[in-house]
N, C-alpha and C. Protein backbone atom coordinates (compact mmCIF):
# COMPACT_ATOMS: atom_id res chain seq x y z
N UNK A 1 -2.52 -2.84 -21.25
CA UNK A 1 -3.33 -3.63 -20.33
C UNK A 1 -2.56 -3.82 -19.02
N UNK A 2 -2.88 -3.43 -18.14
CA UNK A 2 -2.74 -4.03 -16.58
C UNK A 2 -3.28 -4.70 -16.01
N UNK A 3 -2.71 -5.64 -15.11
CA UNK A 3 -2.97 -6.45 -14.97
C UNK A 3 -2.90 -6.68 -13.18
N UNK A 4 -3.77 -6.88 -12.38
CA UNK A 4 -3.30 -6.51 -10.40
C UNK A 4 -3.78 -8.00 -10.71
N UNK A 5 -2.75 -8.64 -9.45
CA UNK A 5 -2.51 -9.87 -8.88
C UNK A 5 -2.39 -9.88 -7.96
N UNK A 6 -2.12 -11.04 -7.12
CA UNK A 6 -1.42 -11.05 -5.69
C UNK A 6 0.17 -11.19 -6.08
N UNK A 7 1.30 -10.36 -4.81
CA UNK A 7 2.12 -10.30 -4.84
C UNK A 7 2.86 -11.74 -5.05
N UNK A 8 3.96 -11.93 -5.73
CA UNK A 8 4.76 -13.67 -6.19
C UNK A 8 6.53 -12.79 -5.60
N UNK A 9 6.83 -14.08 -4.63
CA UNK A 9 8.25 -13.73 -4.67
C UNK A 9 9.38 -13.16 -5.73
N UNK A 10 8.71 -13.67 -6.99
CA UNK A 10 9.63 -13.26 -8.09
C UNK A 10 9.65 -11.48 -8.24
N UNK A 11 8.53 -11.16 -7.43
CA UNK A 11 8.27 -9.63 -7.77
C UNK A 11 9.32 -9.00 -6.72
N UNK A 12 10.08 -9.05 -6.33
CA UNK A 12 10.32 -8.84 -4.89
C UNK A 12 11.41 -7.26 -5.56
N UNK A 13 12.16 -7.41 -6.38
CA UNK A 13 13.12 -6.61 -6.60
C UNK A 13 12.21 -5.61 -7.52
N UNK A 14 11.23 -5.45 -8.40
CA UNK A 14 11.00 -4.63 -9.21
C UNK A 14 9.79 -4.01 -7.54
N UNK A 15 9.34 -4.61 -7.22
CA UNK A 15 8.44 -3.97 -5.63
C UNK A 15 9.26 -2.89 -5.00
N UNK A 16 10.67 -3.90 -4.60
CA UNK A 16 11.47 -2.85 -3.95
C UNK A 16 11.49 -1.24 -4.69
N UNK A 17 11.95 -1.39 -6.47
CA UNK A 17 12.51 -0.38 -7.22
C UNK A 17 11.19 0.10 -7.02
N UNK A 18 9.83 -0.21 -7.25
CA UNK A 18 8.79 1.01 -7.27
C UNK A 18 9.09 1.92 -5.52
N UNK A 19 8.96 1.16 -4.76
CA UNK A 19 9.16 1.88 -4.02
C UNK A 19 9.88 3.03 -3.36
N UNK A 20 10.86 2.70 -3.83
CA UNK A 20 12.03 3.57 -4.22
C UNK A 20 12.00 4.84 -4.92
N UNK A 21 11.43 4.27 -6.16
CA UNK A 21 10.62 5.30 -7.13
C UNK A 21 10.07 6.57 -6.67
N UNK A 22 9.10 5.95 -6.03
CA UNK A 22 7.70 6.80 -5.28
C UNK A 22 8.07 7.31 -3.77
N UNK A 23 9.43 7.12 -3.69
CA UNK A 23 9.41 7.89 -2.40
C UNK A 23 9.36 7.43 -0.56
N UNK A 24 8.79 5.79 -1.02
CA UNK A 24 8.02 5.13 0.07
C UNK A 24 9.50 5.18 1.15
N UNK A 25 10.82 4.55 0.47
CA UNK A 25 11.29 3.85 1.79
C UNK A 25 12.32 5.07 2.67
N UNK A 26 12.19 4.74 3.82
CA UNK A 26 12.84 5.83 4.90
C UNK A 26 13.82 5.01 5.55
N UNK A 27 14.99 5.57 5.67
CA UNK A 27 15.86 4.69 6.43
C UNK A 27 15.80 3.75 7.53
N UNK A 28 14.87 4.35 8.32
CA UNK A 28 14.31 2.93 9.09
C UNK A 28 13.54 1.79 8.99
N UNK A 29 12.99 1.92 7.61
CA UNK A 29 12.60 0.67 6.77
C UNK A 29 13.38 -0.39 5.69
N UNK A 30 13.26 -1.35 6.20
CA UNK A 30 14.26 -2.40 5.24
C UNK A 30 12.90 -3.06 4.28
N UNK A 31 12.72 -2.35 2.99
CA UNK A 31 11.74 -2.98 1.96
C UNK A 31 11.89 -4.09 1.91
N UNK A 32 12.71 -5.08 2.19
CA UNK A 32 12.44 -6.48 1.83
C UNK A 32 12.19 -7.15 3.09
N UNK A 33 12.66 -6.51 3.99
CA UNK A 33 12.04 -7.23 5.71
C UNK A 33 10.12 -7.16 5.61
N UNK A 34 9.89 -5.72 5.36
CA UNK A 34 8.78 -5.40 5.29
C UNK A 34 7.98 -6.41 4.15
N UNK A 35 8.36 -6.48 3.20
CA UNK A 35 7.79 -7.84 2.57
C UNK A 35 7.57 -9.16 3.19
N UNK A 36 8.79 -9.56 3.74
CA UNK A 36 8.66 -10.95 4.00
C UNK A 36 7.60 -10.78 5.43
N UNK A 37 7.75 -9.91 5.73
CA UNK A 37 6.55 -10.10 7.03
C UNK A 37 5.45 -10.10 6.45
N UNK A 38 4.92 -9.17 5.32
CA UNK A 38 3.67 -9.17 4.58
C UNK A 38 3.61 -10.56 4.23
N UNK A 39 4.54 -11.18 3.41
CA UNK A 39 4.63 -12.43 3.00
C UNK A 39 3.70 -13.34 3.93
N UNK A 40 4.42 -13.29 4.92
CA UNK A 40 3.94 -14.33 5.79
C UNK A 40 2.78 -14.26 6.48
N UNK A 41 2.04 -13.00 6.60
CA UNK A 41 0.82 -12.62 7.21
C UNK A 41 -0.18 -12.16 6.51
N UNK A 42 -1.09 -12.70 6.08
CA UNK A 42 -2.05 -12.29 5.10
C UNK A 42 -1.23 -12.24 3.45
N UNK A 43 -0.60 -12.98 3.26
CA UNK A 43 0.13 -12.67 1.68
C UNK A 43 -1.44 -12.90 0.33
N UNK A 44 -2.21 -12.92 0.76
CA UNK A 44 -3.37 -12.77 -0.30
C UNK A 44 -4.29 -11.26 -0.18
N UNK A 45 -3.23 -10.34 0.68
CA UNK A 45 -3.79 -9.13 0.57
C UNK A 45 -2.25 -8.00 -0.29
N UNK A 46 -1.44 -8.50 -0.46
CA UNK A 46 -0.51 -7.86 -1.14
C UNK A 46 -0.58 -7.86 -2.31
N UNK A 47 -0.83 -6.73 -3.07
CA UNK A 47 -1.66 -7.14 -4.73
C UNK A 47 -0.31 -5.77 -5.61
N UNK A 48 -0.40 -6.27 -6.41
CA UNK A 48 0.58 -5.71 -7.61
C UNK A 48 0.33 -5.82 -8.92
N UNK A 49 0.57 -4.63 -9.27
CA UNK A 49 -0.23 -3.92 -10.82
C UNK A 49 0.72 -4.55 -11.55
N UNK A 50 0.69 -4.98 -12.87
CA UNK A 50 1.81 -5.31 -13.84
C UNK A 50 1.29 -5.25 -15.37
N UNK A 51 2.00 -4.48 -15.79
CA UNK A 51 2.20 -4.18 -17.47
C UNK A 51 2.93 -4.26 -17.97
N UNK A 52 3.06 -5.23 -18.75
CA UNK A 52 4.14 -5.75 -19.94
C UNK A 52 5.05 -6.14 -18.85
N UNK A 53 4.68 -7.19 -17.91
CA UNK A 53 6.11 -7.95 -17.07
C UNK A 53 7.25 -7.13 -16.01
N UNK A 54 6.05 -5.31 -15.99
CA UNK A 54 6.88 -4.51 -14.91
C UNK A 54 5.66 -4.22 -14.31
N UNK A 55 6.12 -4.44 -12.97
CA UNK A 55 5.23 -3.76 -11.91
C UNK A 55 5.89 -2.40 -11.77
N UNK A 56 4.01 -1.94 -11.81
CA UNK A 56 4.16 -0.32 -12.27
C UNK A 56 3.22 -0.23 -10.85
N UNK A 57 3.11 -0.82 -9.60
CA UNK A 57 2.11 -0.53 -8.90
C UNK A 57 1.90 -1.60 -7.92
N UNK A 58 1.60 -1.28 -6.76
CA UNK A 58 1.16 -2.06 -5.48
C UNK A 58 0.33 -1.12 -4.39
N UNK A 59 -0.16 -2.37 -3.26
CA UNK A 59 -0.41 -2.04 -1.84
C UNK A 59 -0.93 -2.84 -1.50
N UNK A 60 -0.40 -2.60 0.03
CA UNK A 60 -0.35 -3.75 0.99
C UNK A 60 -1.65 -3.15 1.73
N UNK A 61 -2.22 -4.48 2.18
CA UNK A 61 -3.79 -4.62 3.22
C UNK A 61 -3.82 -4.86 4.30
N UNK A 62 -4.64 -4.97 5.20
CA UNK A 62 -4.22 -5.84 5.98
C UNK A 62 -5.31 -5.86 7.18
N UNK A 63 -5.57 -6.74 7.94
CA UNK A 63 -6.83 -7.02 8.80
C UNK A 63 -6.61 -7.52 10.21
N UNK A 64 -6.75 -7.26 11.27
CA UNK A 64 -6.49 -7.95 12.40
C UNK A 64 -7.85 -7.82 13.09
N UNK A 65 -9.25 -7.72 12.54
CA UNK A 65 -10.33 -7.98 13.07
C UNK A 65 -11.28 -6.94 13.59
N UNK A 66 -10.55 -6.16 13.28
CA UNK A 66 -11.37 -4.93 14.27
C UNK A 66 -11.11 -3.69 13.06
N UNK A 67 -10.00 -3.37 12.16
CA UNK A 67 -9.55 -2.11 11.44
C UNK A 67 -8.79 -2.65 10.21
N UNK A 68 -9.09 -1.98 9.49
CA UNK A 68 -8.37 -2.44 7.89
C UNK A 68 -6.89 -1.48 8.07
N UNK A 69 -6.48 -1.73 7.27
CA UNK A 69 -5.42 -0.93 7.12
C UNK A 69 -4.14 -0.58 5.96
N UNK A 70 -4.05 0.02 5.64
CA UNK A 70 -3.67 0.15 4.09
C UNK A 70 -2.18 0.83 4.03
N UNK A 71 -1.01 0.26 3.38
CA UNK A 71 0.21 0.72 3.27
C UNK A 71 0.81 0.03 2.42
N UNK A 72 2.11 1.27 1.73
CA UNK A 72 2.60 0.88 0.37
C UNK A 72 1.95 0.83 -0.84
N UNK A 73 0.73 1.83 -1.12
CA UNK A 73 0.15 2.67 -2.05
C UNK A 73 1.03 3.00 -3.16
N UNK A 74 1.73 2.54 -3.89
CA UNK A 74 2.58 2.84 -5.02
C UNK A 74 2.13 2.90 -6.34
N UNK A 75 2.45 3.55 -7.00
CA UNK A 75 2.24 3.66 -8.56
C UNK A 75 3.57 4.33 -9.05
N UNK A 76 3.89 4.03 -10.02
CA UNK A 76 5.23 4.63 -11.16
C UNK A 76 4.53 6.05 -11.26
N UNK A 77 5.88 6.82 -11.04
CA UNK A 77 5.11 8.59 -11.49
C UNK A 77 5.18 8.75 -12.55
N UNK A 78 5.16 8.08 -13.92
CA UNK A 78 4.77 8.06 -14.96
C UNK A 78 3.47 7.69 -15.18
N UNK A 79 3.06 6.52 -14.51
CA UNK A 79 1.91 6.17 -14.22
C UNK A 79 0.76 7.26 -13.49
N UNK A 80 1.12 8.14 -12.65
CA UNK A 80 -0.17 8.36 -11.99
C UNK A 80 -0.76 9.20 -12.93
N UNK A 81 -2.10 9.44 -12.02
CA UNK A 81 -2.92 10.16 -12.89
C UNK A 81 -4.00 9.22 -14.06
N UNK A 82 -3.54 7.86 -13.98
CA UNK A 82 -4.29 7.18 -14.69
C UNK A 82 -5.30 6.04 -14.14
N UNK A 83 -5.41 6.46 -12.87
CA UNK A 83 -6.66 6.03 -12.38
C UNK A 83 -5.98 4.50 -11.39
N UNK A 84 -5.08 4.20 -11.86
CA UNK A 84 -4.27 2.89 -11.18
C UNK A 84 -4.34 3.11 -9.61
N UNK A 85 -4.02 4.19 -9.21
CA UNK A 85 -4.01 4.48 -7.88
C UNK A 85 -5.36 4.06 -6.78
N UNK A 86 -6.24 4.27 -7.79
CA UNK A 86 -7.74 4.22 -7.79
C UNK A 86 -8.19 3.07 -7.37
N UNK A 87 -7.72 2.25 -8.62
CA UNK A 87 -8.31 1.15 -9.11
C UNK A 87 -7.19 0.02 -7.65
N UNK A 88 -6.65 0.48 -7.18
CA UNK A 88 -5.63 -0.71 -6.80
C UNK A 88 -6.20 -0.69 -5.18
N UNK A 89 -6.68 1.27 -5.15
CA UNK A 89 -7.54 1.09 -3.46
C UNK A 89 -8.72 0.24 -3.62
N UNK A 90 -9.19 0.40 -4.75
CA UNK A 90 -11.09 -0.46 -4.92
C UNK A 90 -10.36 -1.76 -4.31
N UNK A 91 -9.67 -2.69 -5.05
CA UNK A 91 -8.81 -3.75 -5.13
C UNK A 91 -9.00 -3.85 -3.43
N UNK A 92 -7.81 -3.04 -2.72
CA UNK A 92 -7.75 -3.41 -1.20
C UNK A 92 -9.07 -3.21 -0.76
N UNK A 93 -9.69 -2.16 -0.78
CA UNK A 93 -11.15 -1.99 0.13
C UNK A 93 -11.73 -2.91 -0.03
N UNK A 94 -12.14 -3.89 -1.51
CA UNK A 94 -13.33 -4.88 -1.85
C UNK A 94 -12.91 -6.47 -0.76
N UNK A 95 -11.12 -6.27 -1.11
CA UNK A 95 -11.53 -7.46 -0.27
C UNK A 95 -11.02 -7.28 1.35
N UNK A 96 -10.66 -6.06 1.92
CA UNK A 96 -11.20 -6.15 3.86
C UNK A 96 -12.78 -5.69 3.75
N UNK A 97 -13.60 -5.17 2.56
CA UNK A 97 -15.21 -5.20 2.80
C UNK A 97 -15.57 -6.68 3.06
N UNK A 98 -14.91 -7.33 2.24
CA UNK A 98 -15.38 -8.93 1.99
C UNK A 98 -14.48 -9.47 3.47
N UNK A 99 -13.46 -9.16 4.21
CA UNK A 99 -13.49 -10.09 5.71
C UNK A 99 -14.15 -9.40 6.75
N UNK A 100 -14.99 -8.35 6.54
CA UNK A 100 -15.61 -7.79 7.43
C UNK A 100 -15.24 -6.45 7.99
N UNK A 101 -14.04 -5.63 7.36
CA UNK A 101 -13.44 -4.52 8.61
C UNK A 101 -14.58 -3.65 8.05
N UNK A 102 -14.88 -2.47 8.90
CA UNK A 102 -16.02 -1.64 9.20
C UNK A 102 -15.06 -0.45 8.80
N UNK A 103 -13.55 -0.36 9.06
CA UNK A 103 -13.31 0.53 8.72
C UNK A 103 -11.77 0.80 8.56
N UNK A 104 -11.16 1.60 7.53
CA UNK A 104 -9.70 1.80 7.16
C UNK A 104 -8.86 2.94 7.79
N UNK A 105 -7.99 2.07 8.17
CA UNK A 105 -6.76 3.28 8.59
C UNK A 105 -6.01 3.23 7.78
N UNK A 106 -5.18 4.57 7.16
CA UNK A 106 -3.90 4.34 6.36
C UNK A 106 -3.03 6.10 7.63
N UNK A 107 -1.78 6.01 7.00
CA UNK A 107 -1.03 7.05 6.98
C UNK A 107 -0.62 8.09 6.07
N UNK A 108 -0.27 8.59 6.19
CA UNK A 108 0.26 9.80 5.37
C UNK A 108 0.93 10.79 6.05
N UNK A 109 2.51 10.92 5.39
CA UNK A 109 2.91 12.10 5.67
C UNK A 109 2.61 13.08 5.85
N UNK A 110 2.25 14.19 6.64
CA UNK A 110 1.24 15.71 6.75
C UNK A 110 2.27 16.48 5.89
N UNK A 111 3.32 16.69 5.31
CA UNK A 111 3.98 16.92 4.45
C UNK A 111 2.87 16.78 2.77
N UNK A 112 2.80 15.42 2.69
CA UNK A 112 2.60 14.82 1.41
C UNK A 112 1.28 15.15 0.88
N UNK A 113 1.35 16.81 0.36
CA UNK A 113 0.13 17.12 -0.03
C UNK A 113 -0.99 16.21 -0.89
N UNK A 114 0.10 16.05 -2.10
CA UNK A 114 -0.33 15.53 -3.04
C UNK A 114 -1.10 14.45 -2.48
N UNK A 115 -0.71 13.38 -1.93
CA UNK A 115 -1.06 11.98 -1.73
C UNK A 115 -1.97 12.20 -0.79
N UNK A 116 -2.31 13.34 0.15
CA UNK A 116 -2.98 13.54 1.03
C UNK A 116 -4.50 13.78 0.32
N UNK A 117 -4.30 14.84 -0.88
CA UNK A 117 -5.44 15.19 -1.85
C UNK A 117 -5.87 13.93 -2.40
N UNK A 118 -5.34 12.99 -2.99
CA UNK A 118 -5.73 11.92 -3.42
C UNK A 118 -6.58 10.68 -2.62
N UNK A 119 -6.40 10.88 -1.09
CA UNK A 119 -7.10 10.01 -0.24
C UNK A 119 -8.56 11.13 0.09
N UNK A 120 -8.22 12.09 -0.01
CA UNK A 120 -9.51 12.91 0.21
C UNK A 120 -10.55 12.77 -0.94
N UNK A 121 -9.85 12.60 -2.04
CA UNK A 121 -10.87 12.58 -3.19
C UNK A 121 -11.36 11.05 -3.20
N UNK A 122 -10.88 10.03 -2.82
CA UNK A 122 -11.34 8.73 -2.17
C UNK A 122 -12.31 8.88 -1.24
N UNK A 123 -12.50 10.09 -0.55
CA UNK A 123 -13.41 9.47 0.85
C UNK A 123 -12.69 9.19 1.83
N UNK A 124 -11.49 9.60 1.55
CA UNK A 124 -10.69 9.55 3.39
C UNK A 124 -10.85 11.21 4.08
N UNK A 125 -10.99 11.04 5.13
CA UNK A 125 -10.43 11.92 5.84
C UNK A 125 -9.91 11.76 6.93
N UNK A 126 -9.19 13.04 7.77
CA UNK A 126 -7.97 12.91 8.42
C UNK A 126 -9.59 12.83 9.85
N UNK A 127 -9.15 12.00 11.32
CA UNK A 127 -9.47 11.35 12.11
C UNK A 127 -8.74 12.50 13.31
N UNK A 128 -9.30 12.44 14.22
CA UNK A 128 -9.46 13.25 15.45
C UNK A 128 -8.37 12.57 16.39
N UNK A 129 -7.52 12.07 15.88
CA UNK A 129 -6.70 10.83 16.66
C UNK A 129 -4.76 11.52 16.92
N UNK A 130 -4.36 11.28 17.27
CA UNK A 130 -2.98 11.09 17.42
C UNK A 130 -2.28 9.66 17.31
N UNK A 131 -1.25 10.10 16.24
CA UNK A 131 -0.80 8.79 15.58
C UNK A 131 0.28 8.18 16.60
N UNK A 132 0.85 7.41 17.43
CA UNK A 132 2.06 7.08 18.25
C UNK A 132 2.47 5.53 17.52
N UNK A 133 3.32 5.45 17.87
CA UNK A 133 4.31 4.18 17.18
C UNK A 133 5.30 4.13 18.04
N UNK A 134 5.80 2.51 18.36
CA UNK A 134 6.88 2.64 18.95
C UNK A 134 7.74 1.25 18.46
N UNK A 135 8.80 1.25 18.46
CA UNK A 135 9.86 0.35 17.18
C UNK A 135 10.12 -0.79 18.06
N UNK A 136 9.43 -1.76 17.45
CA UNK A 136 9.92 -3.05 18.66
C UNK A 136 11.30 -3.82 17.87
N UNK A 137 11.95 -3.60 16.88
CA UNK A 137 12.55 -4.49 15.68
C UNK A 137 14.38 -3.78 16.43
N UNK A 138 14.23 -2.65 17.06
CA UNK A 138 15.75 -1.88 17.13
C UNK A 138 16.07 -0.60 16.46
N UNK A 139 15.21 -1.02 15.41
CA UNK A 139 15.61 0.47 14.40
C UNK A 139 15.60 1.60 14.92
């Protein structure tokens, strides 16, 4: 049985290890900075899968009124393939359907076939856009 919740500080270190797991963190990301900002901004959109007292699974939501937006898609790679991945986007989409966003942005590595196939079989597709970012933190 699994079980998705909203994220609890106590989760903070087994969050980090999935992520880790799966590939997510890049040296210019500090996983626990990136939490506590989630923490503090919308923390009733950070939801985490748990079976038998291990989180095997997360992702972060998020809304600023105009675009949803979705990051930190994790599942244990033992885990995938069992629909969790699935079940954890329904999870984020149901509730930015429920504050109103019209519509989701996420990322993806153009590398990351796999994960790329998996948002396609969701109903994503890739957008006519150019992605730019620029680091206000120093990193």
């Amino acid at each position: 049985m699994i079980e998705t919740r909203v994220f609890r500080s106590a989760d903070l270190d087994q969050v980090v290890s999935l992520w880790r797991a799966c590939g997510l963190v890049v040296p210019w990301n500090v996983p626990a900075d990136d939490i506590a900002l989630k923490v503090a901004f919308q923390p009733d959109l950070f939801f985490v899968a748990v079976q038998d007292e291990r989180i095997v699974g997360s992702v972060m939501a998020g809304y600023e009124g105009h675009r949803g937006q979705i990051n930190y898609l994790a599942v244990l790679p033992e885990q995938r393939g069992s629909g969790l991945g699935r079940r954890l986007m329904e999870l984020a989409e149901t509730r930015l359907r429920e504050l109103g966003a019209p519509k989701i942005n996420l990322q993806v590595r153009a590398t990351n076939r796999d994960v790329l196939e998996f948002y396609e079989a969701l109903g994503y597709a890739a957008d006519e856009t150019v992605n730019l970012g620029k680091r206000l933190d120093g990193r």
